[in-house]
C-alpha atoms as a PDB file:
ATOM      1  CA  UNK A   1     -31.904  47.839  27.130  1.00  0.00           C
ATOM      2  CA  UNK A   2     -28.228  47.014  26.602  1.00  0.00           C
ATOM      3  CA  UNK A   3     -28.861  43.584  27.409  1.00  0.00           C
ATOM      4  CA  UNK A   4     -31.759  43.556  24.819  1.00  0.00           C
ATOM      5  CA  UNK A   5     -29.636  44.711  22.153  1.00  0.00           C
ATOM      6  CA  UNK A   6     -27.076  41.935  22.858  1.00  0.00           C
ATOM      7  CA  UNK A   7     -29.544  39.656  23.061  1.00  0.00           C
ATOM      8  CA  UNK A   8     -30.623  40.442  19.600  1.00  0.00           C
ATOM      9  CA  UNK A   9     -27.192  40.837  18.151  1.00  0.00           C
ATOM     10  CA  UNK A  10     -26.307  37.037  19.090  1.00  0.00           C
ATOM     11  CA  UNK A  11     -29.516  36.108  17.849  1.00  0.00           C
ATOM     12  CA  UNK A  12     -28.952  37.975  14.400  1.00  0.00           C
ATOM     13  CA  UNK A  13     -25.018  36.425  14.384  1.00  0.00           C
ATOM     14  CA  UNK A  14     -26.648  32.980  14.886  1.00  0.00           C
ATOM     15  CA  UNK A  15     -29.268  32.966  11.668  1.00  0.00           C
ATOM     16  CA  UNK A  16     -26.187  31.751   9.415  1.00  0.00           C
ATOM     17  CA  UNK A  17     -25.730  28.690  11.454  1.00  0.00           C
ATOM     18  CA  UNK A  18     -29.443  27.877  12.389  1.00  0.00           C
ATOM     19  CA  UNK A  19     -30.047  28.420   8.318  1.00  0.00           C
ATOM     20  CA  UNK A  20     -26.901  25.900   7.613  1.00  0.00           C
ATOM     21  CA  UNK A  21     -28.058  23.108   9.841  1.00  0.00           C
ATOM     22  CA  UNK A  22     -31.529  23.585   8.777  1.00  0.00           C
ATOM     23  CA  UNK A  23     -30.153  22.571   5.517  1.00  0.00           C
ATOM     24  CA  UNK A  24     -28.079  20.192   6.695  1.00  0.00           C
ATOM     25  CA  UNK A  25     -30.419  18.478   8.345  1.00  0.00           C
ATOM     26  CA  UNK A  26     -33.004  18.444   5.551  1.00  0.00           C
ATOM     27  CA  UNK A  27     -30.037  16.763   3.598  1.00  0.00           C
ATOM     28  CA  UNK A  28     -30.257  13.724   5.629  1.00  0.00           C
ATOM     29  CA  UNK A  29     -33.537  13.242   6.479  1.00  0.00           C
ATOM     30  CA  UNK A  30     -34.734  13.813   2.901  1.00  0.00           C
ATOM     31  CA  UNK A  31     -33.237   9.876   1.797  1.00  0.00           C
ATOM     32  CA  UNK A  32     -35.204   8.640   4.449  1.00  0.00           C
ATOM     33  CA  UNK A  33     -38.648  10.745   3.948  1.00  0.00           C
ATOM     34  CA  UNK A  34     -37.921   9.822   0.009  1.00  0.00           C
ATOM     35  CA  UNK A  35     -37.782   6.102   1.155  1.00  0.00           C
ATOM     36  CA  UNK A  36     -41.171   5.904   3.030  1.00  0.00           C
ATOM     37  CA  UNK A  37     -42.767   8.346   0.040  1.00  0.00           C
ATOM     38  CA  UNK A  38     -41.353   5.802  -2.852  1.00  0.00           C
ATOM     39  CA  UNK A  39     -42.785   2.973  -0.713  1.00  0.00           C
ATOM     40  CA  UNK A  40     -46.310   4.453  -1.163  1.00  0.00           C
ATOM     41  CA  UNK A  41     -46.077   4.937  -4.866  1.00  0.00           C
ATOM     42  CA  UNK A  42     -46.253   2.916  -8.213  1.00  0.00           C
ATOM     43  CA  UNK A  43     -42.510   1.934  -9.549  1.00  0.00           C
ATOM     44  CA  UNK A  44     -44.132   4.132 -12.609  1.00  0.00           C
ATOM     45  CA  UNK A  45     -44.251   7.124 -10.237  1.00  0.00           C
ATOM     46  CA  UNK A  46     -40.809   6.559  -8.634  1.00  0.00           C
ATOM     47  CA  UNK A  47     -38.950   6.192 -11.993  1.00  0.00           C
ATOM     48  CA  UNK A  48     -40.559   9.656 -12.986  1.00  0.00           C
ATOM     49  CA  UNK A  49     -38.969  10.823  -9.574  1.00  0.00           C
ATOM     50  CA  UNK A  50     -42.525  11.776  -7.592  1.00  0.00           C
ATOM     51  CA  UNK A  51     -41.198  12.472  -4.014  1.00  0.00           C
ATOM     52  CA  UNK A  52     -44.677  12.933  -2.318  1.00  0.00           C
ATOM     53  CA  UNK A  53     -46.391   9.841  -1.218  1.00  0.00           C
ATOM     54  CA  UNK A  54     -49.196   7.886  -2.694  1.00  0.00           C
ATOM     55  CA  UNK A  55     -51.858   5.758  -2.696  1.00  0.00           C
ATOM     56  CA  UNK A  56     -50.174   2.152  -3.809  1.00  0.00           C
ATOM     57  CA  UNK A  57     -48.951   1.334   0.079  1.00  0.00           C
ATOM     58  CA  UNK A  58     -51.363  -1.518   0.358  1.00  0.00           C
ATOM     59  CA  UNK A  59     -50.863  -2.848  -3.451  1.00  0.00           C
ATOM     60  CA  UNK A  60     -47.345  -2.429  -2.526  1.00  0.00           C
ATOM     61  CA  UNK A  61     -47.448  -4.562   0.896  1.00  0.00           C
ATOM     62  CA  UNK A  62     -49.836  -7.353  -0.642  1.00  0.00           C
ATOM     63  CA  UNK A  63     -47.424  -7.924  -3.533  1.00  0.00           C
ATOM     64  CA  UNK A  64     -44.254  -7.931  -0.899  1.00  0.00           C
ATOM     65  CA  UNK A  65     -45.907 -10.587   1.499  1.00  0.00           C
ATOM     66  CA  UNK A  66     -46.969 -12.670  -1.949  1.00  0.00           C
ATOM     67  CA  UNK A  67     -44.166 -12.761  -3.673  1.00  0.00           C
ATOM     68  CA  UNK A  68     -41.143 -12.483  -1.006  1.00  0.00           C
ATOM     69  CA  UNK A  69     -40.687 -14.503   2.336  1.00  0.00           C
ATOM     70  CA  UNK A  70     -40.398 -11.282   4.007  1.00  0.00           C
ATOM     71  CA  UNK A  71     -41.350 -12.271   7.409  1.00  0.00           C
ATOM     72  CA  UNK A  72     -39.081 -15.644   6.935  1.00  0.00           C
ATOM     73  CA  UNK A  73     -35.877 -13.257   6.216  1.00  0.00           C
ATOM     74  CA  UNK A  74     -36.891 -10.988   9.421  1.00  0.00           C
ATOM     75  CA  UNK A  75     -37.242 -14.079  11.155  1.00  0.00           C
ATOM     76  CA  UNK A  76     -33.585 -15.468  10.539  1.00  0.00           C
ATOM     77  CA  UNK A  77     -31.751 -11.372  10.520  1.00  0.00           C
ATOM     78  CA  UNK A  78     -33.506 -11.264  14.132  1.00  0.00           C
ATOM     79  CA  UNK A  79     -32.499 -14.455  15.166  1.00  0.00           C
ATOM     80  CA  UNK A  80     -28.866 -14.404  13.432  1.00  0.00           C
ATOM     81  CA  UNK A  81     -28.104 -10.349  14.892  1.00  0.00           C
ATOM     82  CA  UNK A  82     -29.582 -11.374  18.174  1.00  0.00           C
ATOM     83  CA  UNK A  83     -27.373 -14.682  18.767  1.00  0.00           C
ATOM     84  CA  UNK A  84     -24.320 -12.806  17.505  1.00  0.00           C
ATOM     85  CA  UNK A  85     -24.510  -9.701  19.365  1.00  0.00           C
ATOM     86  CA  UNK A  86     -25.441 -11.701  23.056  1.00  0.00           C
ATOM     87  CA  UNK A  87     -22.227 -13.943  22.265  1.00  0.00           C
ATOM     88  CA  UNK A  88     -20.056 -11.564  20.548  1.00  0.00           C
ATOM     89  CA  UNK A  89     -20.323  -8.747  23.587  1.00  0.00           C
ATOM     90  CA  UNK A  90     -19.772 -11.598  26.382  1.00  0.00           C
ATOM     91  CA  UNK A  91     -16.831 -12.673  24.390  1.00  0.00           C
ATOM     92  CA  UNK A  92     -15.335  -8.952  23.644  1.00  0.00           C
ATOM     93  CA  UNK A  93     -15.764  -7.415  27.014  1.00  0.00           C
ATOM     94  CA  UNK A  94     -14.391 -10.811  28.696  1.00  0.00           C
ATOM     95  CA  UNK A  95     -11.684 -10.586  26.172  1.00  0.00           C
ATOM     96  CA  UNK A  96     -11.430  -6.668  27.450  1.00  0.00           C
ATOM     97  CA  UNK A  97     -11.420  -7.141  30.436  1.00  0.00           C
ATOM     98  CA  UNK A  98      -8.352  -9.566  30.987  1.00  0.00           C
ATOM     99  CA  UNK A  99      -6.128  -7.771  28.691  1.00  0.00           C
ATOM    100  CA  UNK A 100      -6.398  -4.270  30.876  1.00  0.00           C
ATOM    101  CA  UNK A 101      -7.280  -5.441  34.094  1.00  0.00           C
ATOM    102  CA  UNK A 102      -4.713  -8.808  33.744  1.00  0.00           C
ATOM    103  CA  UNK A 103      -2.243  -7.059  31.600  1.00  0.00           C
ATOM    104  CA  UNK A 104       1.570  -8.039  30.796  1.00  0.00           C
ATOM    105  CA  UNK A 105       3.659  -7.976  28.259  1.00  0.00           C
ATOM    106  CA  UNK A 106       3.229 -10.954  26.943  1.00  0.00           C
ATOM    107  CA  UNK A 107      -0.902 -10.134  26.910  1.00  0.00           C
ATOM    108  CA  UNK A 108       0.622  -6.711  25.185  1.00  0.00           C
ATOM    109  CA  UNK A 109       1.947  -8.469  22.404  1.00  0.00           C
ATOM    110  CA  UNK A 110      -1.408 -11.188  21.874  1.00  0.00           C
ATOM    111  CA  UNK A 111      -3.332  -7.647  21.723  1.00  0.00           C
ATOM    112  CA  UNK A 112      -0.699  -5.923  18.842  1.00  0.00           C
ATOM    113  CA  UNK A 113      -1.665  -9.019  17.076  1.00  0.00           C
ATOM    114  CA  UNK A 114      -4.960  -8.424  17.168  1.00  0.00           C
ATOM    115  CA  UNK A 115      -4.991  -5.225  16.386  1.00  0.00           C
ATOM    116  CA  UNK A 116      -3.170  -5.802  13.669  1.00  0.00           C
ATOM    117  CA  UNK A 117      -5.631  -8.606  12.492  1.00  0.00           C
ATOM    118  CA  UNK A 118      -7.766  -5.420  11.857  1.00  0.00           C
ATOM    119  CA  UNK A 119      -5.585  -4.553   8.264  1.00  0.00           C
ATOM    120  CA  UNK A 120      -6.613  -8.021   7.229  1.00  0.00           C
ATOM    121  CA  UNK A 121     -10.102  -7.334   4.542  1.00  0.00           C
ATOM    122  CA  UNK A 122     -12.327  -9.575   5.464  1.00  0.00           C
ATOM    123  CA  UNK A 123     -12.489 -10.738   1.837  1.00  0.00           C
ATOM    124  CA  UNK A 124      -9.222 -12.334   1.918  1.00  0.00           C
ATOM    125  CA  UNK A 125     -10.517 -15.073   4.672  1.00  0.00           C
ATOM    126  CA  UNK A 126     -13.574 -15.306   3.065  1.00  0.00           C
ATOM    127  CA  UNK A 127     -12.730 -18.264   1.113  1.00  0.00           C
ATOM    128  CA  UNK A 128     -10.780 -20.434   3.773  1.00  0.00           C
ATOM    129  CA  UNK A 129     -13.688 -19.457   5.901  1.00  0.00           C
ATOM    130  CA  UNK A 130     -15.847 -21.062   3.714  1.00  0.00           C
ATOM    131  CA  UNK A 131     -14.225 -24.038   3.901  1.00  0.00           C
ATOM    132  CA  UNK A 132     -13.798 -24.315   7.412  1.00  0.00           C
ATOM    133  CA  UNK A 133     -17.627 -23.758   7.630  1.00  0.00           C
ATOM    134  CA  UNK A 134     -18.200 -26.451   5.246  1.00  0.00           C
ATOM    135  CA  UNK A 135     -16.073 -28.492   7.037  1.00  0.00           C
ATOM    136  CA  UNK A 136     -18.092 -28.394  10.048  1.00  0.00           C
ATOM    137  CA  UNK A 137     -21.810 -28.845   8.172  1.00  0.00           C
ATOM    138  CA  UNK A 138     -22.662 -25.757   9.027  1.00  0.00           C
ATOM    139  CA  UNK A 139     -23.891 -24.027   5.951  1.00  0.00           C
ATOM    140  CA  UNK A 140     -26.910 -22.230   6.317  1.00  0.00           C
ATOM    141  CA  UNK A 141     -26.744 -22.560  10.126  1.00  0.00           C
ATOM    142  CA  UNK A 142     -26.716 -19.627  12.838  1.00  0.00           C
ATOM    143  CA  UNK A 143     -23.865 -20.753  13.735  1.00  0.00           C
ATOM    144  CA  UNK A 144     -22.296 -20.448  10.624  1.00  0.00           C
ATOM    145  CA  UNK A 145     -23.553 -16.748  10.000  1.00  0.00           C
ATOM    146  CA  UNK A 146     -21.899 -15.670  13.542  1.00  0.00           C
ATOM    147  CA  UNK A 147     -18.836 -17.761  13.894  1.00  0.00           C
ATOM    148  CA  UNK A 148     -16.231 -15.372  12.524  1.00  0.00           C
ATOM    149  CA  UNK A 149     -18.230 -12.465  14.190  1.00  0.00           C
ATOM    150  CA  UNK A 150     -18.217 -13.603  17.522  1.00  0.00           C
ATOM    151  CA  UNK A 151     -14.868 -12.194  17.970  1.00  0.00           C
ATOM    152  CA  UNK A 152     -13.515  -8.860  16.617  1.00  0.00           C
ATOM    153  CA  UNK A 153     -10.196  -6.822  17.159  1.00  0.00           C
ATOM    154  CA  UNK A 154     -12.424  -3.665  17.508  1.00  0.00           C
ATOM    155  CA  UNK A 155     -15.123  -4.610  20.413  1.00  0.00           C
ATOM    156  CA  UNK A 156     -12.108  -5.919  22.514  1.00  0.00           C
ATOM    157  CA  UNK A 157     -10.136  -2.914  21.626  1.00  0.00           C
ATOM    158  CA  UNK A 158     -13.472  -0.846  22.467  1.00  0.00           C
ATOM    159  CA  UNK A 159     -13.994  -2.472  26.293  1.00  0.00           C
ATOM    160  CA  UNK A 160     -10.104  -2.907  26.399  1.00  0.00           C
ATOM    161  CA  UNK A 161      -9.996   1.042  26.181  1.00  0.00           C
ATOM    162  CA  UNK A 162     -13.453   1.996  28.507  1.00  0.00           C
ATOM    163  CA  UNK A 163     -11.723  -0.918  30.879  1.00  0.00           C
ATOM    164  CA  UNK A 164      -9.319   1.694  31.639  1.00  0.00           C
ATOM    165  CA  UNK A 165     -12.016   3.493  33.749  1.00  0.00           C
ATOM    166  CA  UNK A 166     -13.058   0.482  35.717  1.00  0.00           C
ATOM    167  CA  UNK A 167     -12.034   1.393  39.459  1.00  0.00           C
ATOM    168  CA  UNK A 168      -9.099  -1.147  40.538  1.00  0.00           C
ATOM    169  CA  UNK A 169      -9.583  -0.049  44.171  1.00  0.00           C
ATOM    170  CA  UNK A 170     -13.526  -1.895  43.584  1.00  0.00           C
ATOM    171  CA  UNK A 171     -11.959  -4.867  42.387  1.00  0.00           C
ATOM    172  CA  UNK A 172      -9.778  -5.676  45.369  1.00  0.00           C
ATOM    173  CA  UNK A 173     -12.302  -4.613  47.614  1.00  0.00           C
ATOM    174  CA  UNK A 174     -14.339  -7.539  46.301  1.00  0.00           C
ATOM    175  CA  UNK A 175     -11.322  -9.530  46.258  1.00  0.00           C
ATOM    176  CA  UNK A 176     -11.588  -9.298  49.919  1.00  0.00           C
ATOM    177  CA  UNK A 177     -14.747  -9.864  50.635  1.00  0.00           C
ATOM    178  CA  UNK A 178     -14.039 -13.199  48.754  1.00  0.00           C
ATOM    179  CA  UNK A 179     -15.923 -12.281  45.156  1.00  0.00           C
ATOM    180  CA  UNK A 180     -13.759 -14.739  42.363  1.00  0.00           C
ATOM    181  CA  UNK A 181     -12.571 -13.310  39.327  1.00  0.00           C
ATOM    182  CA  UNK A 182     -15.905 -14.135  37.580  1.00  0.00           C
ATOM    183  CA  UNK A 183     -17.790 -13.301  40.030  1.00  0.00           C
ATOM    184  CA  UNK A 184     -16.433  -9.602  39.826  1.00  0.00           C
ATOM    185  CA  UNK A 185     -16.737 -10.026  36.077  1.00  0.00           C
ATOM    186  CA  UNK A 186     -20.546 -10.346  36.363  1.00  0.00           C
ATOM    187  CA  UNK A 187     -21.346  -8.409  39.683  1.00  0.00           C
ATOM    188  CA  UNK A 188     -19.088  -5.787  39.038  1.00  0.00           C
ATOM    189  CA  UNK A 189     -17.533  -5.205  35.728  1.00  0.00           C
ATOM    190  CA  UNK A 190     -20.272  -5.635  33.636  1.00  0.00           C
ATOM    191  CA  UNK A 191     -23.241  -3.414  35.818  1.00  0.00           C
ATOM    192  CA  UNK A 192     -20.527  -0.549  35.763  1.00  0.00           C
ATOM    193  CA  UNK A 193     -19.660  -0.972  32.168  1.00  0.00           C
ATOM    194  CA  UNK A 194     -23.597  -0.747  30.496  1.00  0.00           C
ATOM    195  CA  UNK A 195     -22.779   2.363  28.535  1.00  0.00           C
ATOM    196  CA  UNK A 196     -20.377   0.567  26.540  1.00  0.00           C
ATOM    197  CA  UNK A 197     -21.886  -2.547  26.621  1.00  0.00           C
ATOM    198  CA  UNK A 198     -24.688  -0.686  24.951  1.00  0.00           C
ATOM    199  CA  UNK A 199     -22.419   0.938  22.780  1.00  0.00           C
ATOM    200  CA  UNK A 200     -20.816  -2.313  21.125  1.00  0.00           C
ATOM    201  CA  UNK A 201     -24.387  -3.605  20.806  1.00  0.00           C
ATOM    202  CA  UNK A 202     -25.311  -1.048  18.713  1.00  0.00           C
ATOM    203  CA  UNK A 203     -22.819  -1.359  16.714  1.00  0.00           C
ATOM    204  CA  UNK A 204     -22.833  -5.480  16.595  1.00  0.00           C
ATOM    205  CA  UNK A 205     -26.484  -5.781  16.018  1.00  0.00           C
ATOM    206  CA  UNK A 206     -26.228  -3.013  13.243  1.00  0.00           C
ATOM    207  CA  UNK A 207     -23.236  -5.626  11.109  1.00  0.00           C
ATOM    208  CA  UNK A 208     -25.395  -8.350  11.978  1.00  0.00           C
ATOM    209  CA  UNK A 209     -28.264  -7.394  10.702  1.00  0.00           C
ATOM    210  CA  UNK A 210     -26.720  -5.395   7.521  1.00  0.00           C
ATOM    211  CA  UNK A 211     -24.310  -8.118   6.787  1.00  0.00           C
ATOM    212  CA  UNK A 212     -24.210  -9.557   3.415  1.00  0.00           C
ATOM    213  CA  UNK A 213     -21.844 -10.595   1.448  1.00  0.00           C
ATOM    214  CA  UNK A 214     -20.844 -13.653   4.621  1.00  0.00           C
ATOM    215  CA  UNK A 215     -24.291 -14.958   4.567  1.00  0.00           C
ATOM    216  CA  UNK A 216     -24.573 -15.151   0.529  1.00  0.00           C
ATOM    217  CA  UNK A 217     -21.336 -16.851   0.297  1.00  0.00           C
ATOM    218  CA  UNK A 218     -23.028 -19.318   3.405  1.00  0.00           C
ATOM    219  CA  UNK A 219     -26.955 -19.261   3.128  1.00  0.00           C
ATOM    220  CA  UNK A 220     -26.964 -21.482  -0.089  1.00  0.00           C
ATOM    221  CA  UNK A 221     -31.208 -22.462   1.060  1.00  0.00           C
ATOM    222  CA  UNK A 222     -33.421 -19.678   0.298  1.00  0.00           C
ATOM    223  CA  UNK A 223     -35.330 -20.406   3.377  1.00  0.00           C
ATOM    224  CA  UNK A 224     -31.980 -19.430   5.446  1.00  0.00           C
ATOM    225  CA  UNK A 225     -31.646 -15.828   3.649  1.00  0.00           C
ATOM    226  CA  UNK A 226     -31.470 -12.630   5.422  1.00  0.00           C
ATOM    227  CA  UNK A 227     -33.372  -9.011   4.800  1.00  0.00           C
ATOM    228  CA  UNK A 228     -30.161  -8.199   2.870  1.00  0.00           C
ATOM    229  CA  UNK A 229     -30.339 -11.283   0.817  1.00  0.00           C
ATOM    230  CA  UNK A 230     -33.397 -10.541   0.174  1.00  0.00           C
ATOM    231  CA  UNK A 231     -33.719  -7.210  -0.784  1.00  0.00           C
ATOM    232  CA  UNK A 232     -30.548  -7.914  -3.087  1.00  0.00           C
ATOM    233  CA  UNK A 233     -32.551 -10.741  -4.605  1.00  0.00           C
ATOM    234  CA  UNK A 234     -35.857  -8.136  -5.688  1.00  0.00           C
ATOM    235  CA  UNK A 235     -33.157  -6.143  -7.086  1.00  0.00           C
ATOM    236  CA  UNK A 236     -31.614  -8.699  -9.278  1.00  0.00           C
ATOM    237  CA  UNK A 237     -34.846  -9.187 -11.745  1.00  0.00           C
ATOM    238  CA  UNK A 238     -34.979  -8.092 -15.616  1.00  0.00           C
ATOM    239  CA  UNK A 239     -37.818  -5.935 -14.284  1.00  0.00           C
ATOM    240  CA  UNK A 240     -37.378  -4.153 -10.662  1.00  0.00           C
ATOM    241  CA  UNK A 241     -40.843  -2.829  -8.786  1.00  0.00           C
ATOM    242  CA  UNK A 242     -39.297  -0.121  -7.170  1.00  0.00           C
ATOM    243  CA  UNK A 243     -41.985   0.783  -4.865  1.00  0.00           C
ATOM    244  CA  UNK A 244     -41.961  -2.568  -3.756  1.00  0.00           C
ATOM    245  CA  UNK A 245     -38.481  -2.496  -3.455  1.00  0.00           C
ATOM    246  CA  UNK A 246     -38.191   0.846  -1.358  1.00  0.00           C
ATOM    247  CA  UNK A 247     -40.892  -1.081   0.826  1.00  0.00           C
ATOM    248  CA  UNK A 248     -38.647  -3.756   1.754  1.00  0.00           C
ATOM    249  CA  UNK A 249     -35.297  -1.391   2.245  1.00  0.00           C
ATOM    250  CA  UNK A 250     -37.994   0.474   4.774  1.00  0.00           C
ATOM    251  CA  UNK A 251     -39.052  -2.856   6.468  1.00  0.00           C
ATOM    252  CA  UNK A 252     -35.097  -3.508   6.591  1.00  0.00           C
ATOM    253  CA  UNK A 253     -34.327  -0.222   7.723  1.00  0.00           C
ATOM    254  CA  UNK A 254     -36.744   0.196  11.000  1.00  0.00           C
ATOM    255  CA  UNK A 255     -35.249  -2.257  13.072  1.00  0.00           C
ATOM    256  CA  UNK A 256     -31.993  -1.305  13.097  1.00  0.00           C
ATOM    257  CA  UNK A 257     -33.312   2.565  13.658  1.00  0.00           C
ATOM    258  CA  UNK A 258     -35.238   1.568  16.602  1.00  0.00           C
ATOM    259  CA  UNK A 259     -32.412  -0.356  18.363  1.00  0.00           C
ATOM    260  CA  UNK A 260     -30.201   3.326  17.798  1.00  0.00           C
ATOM    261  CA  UNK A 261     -32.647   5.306  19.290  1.00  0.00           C
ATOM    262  CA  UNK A 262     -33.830   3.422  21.996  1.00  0.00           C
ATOM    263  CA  UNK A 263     -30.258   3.080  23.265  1.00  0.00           C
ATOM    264  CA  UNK A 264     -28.375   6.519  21.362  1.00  0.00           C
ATOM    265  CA  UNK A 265     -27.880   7.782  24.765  1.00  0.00           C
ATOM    266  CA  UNK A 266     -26.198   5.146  26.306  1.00  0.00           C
ATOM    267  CA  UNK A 267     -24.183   4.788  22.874  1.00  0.00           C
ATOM    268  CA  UNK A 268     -22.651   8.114  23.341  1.00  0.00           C
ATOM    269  CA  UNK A 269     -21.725   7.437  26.682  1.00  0.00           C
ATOM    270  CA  UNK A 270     -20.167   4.469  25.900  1.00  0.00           C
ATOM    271  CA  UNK A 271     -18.303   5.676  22.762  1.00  0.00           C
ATOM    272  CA  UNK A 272     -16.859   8.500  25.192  1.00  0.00           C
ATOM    273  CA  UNK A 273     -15.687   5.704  27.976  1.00  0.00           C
ATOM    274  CA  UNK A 274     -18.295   6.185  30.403  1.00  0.00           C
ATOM    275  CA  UNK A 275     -18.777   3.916  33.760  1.00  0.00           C
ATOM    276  CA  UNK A 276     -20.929   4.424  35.548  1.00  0.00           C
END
């Protein structure tokens, strides 16, 4: 009986916090449930703030694929997030990997510059960027929309960090057995290090695909643009269709969801400095 009763008391202490994250968590699932509900409704019904979901889905969809190169602009943010996150994480973690695993002073002080490349807003290179782009014809280009992403301060501070975890006694063991430094790289390093490879392409793909201020400066062809661009663009009229509108922000929206949840757990991992 005693164990009843305390069973019950903890229970009873606990309704507070179950009854505060229920509300919390109502709080931010309700933008998304309001998204998907506005996407099924009129832009009449949205304006007058109708938050259960309607019958215009279909009107909605047929106006989206008529009037917007929606699958175009998936097209190019797929191809564009893709590119950049395969080359950015290959260049971050190799980056990572030398400055913990090769480390001196004078590697010390390369890093410290990095790091505090990081203060710089991106804004202020945006312009000699541009130029530089120009320079090289490569305006409206994939290469163009990942060239000054391929390379960030934070991923190689990221797998500099989770680097620190990498058993040294495995790499001299394959040092002996006659493995080269990129063969340990890419037998070794980079199996053990999948949470936080995971991790970082999470977090690349989600820039890449949400970037947008880079490509409009870059993507001057309409036929180049990006979900961003292009959601930004139905936005822009005299006269906005906001069910249509909420339709594309949800068609923007789902990939990068699905790429967090298929890989959240290995993201937390990662984030925490897992190896496994």
């Amino acid at each position: 009986m005693t164990e009843k009763k305390n069973r019950s008391m903890i229970q009873r202490r606990l309704i507070p916090t179950y009854i505060f994250l229920a509300i919390v968590s109502f709080i931010s699932v309700f933008p998304f449930y309001w998204m998907v509900s506005a996407a099924t409704n009129t832009s009449f019904d949205v304006a007058q703030g109708r938050i259960l979901p309607g019958g215009n889905l279909g009107v909605n969809f047929e106006n989206l694929i008529g009037g917007q190169n929606l699958w175009g602009a998936m097209g190019n943010s797929f191809l564009y997030a893709v590119v950049q996150t395969v080359i950015a994480l290959l260049i971050c973690s190799l980056a990572g990997f030398g400055f913990e695993l090769y480390h001196d002073k004078k590697k010390d002080m390369v890093f410290t510059i990095l790091l505090l490349a990081m203060m710089i807003p991106g804004v202020a290179t945006m312009i000699p960027l541009f130029k530089m782009i120009a320079g090289m014809n490569m305006l409206n280009t994939v290469w163009g929309f990942i060239l000054p992403a391929i390379s960030t301060p934070f991923l190689i501070m990221m797998f500099r960090q989770n680097s620190r975890n990498f058993p040294i006694d495995v790499m001299e063991a394959a040092r002996i057995d006659g493995l080269t430094e990129i063969q340990i790289f890419f037998r070794m390093y980079m199996p053990m290090m999948k949470s936080t490879y995971a991790a970082a392409a999470v977090i690349t793909f989600m820039n890449a695909w949400n970037a947008y201020l880079w490509p409009k400066v870059i993507m001057t062809d309409t036929n180049a643009q990006t979900m961003p661009m292009l959601i930004a663009n139905m936005a822009a009229g005299y006269t906005t269709d906001y069910g249509l509108l909420m339709l594309g922000v949800l068609f923007c929206s789902v990939p990068t969801m699905i790429v967090f949840f298929v890989l959240q757990k290995q993201f937390a991992e990662g984030i925490t400095g897992a190896v496994k």
